[in-house]
Protein backbone atom coordinates (compact mmCIF):
# COMPACT_ATOMS: atom_id res chain seq x y z
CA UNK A 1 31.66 -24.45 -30.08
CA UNK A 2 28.33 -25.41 -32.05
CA UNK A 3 28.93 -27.28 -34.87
CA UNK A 4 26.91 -28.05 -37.84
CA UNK A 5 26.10 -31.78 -38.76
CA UNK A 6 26.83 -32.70 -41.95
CA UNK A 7 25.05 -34.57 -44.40
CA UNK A 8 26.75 -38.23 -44.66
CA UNK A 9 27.48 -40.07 -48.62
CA UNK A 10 24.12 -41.74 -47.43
CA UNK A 11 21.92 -38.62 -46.90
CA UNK A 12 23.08 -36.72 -50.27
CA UNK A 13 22.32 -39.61 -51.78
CA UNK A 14 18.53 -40.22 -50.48
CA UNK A 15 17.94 -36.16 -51.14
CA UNK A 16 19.41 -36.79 -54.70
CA UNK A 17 16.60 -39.87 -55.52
CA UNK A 18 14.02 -37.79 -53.47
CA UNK A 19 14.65 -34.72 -56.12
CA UNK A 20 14.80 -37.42 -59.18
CA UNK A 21 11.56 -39.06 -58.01
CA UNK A 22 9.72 -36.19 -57.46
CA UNK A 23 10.73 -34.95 -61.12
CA UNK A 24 9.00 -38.47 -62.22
CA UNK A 25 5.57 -38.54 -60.46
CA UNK A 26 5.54 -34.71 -61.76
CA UNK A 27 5.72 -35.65 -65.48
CA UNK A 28 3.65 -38.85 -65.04
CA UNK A 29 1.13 -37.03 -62.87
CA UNK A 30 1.20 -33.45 -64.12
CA UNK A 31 2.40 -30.43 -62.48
CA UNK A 32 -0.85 -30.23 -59.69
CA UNK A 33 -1.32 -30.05 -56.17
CA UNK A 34 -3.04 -33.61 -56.18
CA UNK A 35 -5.05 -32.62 -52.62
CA UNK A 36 -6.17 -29.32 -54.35
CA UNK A 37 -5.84 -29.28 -58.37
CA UNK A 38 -3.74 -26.36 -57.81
CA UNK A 39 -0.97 -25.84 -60.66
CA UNK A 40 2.66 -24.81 -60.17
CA UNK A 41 6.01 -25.41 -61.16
CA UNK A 42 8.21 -28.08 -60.74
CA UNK A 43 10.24 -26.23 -57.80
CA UNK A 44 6.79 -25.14 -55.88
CA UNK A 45 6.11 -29.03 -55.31
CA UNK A 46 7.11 -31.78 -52.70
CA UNK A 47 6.42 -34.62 -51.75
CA UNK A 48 4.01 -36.59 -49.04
CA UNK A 49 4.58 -39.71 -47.97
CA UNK A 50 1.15 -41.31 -46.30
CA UNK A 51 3.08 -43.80 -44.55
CA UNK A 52 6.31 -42.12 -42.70
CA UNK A 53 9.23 -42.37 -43.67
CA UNK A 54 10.57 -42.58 -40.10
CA UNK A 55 7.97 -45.59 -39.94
CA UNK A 56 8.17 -46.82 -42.95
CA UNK A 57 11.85 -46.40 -44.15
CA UNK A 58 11.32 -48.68 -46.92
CA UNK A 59 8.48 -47.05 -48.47
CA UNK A 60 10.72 -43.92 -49.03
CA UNK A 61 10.56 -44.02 -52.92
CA UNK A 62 7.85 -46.10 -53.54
CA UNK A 63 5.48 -43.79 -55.55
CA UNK A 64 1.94 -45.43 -54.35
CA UNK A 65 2.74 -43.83 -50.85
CA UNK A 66 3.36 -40.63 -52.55
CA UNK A 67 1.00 -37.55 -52.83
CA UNK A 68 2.04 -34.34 -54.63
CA UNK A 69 1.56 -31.36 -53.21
CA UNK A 70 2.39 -27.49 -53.37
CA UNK A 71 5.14 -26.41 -50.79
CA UNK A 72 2.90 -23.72 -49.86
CA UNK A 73 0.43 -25.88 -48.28
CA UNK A 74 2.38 -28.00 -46.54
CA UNK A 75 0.40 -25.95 -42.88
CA UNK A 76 -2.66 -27.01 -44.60
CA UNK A 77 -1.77 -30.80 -45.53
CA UNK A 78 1.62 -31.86 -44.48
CA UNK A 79 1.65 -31.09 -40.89
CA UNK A 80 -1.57 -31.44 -39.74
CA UNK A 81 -2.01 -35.19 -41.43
CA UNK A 82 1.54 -35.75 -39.52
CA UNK A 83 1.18 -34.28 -36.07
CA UNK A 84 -3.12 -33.94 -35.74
CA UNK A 85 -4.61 -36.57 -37.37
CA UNK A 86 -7.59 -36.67 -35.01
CA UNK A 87 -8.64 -32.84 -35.17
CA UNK A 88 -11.08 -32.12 -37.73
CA UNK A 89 -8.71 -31.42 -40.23
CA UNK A 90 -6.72 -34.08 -40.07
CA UNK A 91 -9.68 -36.06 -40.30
CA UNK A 92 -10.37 -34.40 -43.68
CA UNK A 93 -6.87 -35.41 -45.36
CA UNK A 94 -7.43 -38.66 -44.64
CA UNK A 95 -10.59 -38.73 -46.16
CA UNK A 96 -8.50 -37.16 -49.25
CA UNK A 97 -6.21 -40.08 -49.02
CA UNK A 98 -9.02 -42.54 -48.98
CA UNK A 99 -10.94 -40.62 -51.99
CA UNK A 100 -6.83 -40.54 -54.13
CA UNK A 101 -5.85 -44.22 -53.06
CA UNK A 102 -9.11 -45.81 -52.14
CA UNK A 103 -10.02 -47.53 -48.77
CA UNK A 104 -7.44 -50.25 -48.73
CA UNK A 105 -4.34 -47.90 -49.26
CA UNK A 106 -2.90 -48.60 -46.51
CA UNK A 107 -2.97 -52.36 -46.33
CA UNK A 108 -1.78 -52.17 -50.22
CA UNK A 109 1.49 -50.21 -49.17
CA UNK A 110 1.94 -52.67 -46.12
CA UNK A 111 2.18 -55.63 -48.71
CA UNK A 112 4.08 -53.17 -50.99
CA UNK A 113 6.90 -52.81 -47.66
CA UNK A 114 6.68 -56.32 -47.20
CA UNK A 115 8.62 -57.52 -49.89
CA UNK A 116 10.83 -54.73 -50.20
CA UNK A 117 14.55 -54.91 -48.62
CA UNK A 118 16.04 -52.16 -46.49
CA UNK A 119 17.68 -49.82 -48.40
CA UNK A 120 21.66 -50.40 -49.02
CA UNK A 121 23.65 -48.35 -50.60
CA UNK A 122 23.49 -50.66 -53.70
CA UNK A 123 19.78 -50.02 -53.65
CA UNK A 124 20.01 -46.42 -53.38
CA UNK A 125 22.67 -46.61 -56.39
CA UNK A 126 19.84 -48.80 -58.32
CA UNK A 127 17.06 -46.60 -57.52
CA UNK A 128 18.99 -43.42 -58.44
CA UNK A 129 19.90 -44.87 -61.78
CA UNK A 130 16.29 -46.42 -62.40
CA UNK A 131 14.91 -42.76 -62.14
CA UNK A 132 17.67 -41.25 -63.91
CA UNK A 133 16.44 -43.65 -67.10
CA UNK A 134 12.55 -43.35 -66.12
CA UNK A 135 13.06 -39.32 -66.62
CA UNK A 136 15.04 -40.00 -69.93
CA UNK A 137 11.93 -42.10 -71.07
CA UNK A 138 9.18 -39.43 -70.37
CA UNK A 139 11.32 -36.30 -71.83
């Protein structure tokens, strides 16, 4: 019998701060595709973390490693900067990166992740209610 994994206390709780931090670079940033300058809604947006999360665990809600971007283009810029980065596209998005960030973003989010700690649960509760109060402040 197949069954389905659930999501752990842990999980819901990263997917909670995801949604809540996404919420707050949309009202500080504006409600744009920031690869394209394409407009949307607030549920037609995600998020793109240059550095991996699966890399870069730490660097998870750290809005500097964060680019907007509309769920419909995540083929075009999600995927390609993830899995191709040496084709000719993938090329081109980090060229984007460079031109959003500047040349040294990605020595500026190493220092960033080294002085951050790994993510405990107390964090997580921290970082939920930080975001919680951040969206309160820019309503």
């Amino acid at each position: 019998m197949n069954r389905i994994k659930s999501i752990s206390d842990r999980g819901r709780l990263r997917k909670e701060i995801g949604r809540l931090h996404l919420q707050v670079l949309l009202k500080e940033r504006g409600y744009k595709d920031e690869f394209t300058g394409e407009e949307g809604g607030e549920k037609d947006f995600a998020r793109f973390h240059i550095l991996t999360v699966a890399a870069h665990p730490r660097l998870e809600f750290v809005s500097e490693n964060i680019i907007i971007y509309l769920r419909k283009n995540y083929w075009v810029w999600h995927e390609p900067y993830h899995h191709d980065r040496d084709s000719t596209l993938g090329r081109r998005i980090m060229d984007k990166i460079i031109e959003l960030r500047g040349t040294s973003y990605y020595g500026d989010l190493l220092d960033i992740e080294r002085y951050m700690s790994q993510h405990s649960k107390i964090y997580l509760l921290a970082r939920r209610n930080e975001l919680k109060e951040q969206l309160k402040e820019l309503t």
